[in-house]
N, C-alpha and C. Protein backbone atom coordinates (compact mmCIF):
# COMPACT_ATOMS: atom_id res chain seq x y z
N UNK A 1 0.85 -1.17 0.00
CA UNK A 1 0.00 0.00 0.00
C UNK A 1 0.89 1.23 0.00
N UNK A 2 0.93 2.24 -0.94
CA UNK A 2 1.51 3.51 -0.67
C UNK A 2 -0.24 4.55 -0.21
N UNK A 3 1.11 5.44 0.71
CA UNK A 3 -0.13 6.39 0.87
C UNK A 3 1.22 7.91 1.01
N UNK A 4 0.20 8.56 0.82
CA UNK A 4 0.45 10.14 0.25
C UNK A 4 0.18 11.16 1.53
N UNK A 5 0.95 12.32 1.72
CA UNK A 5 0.55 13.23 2.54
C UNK A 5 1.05 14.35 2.28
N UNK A 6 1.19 15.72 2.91
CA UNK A 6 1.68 16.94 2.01
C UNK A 6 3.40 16.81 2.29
N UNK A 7 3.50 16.40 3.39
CA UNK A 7 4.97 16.36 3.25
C UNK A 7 5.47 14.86 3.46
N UNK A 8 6.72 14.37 2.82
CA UNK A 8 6.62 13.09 3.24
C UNK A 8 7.65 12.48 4.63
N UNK A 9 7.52 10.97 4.84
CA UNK A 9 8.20 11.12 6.06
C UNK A 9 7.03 10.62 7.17
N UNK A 10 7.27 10.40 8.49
CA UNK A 10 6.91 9.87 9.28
C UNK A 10 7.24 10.97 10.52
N UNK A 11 6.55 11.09 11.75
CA UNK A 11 7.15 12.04 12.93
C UNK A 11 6.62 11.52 14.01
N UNK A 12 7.22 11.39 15.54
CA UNK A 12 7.07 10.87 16.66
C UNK A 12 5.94 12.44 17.17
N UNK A 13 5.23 11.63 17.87
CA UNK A 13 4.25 12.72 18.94
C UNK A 13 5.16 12.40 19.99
N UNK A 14 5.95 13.69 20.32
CA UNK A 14 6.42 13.94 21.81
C UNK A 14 6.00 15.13 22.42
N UNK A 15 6.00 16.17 21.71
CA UNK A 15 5.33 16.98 22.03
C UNK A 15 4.36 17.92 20.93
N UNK A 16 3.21 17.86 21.48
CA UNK A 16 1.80 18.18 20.21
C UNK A 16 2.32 19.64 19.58
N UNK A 17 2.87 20.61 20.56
CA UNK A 17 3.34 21.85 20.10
C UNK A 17 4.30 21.72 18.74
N UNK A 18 5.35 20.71 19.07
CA UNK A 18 6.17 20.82 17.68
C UNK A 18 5.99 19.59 16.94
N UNK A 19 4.96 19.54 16.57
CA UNK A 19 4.37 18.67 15.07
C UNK A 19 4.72 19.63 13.75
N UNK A 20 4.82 18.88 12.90
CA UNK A 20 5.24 19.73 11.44
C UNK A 20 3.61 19.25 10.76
N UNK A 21 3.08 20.18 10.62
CA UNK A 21 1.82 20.36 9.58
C UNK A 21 2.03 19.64 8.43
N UNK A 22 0.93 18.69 8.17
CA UNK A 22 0.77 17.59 6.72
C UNK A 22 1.96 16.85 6.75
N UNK A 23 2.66 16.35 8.43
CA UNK A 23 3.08 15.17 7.97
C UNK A 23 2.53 13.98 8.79
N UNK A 24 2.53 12.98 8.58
CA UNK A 24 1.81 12.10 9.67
C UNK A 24 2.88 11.30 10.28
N UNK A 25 1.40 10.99 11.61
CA UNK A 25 2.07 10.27 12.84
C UNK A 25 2.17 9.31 12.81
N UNK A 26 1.55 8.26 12.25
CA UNK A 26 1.56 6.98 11.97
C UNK A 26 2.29 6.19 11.27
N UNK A 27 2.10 6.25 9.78
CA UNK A 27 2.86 5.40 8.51
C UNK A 27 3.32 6.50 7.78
N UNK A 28 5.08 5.85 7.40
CA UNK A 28 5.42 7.11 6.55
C UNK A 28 4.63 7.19 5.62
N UNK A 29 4.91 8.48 4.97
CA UNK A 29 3.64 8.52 3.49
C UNK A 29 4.92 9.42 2.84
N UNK A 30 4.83 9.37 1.62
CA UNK A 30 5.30 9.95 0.29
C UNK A 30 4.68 11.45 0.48
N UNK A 31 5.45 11.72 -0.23
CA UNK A 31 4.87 13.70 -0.11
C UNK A 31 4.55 13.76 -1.12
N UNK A 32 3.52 15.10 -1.54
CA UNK A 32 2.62 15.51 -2.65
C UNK A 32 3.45 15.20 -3.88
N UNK A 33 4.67 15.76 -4.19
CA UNK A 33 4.92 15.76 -5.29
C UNK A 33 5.24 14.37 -5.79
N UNK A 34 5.63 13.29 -4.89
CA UNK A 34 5.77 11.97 -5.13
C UNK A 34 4.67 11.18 -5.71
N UNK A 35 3.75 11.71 -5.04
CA UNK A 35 2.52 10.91 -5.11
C UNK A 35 1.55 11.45 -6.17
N UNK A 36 2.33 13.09 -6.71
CA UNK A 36 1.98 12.89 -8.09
C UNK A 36 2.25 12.52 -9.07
N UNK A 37 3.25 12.36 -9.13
CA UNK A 37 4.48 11.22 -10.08
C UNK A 37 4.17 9.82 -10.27
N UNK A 38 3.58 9.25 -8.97
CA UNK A 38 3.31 8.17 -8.63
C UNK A 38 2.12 8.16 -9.61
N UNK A 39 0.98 9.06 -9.23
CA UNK A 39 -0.39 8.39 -10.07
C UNK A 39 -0.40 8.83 -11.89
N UNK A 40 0.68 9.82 -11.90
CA UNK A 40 0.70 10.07 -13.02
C UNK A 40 1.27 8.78 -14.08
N UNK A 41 2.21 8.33 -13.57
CA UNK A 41 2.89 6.88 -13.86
C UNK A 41 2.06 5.96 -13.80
N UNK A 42 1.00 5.79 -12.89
CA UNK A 42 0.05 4.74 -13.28
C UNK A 42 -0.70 4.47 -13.93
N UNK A 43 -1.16 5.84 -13.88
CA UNK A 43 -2.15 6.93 -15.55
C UNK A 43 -1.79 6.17 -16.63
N UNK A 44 -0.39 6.29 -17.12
CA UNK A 44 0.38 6.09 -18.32
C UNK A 44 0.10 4.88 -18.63
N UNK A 45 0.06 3.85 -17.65
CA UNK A 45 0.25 2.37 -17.61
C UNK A 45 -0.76 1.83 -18.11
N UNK A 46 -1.51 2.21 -17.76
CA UNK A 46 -3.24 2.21 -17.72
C UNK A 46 -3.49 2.46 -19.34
N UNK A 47 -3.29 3.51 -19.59
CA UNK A 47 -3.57 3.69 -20.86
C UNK A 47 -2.57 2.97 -22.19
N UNK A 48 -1.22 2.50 -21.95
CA UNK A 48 -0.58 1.85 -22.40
C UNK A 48 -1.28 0.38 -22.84
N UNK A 49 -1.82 -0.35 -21.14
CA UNK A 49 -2.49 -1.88 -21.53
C UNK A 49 -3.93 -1.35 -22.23
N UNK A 50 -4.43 -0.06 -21.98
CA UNK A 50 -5.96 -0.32 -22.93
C UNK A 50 -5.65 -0.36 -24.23
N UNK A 51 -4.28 0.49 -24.60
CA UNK A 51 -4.67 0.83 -26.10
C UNK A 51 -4.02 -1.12 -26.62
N UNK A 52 -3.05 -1.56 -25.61
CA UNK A 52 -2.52 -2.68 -26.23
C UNK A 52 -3.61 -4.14 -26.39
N UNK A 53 -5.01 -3.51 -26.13
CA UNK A 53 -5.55 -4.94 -26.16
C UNK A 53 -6.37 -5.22 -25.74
């Protein structure tokens, strides 16, 4: 599973004050621009196997 967020990367909750905005706490995630690359590339793929068949 990939997943996407605005920045990428992973961050510990130690203290709620210094969290960095759009990155998450949980599972790293890919940052925006990755994850537009990412679906854009799948886009391609996609349309590659329709036209092939």
């Amino acid at each position: 599973m990939l997943e996407g967020f605005i920045e990428g990367g992973r961050q510990d909750v130690v203290n709620i004050d210094d969290l960095e905005y759009g990155k998450s706490i949980t599972d790293p995630c890919m940052d925006w621009d990755q994850t537009a690359a990412t679906l854009r590339h799948l886009a391609q793929a996609v349309e590659r196997r329709r036209a092939a068949g």
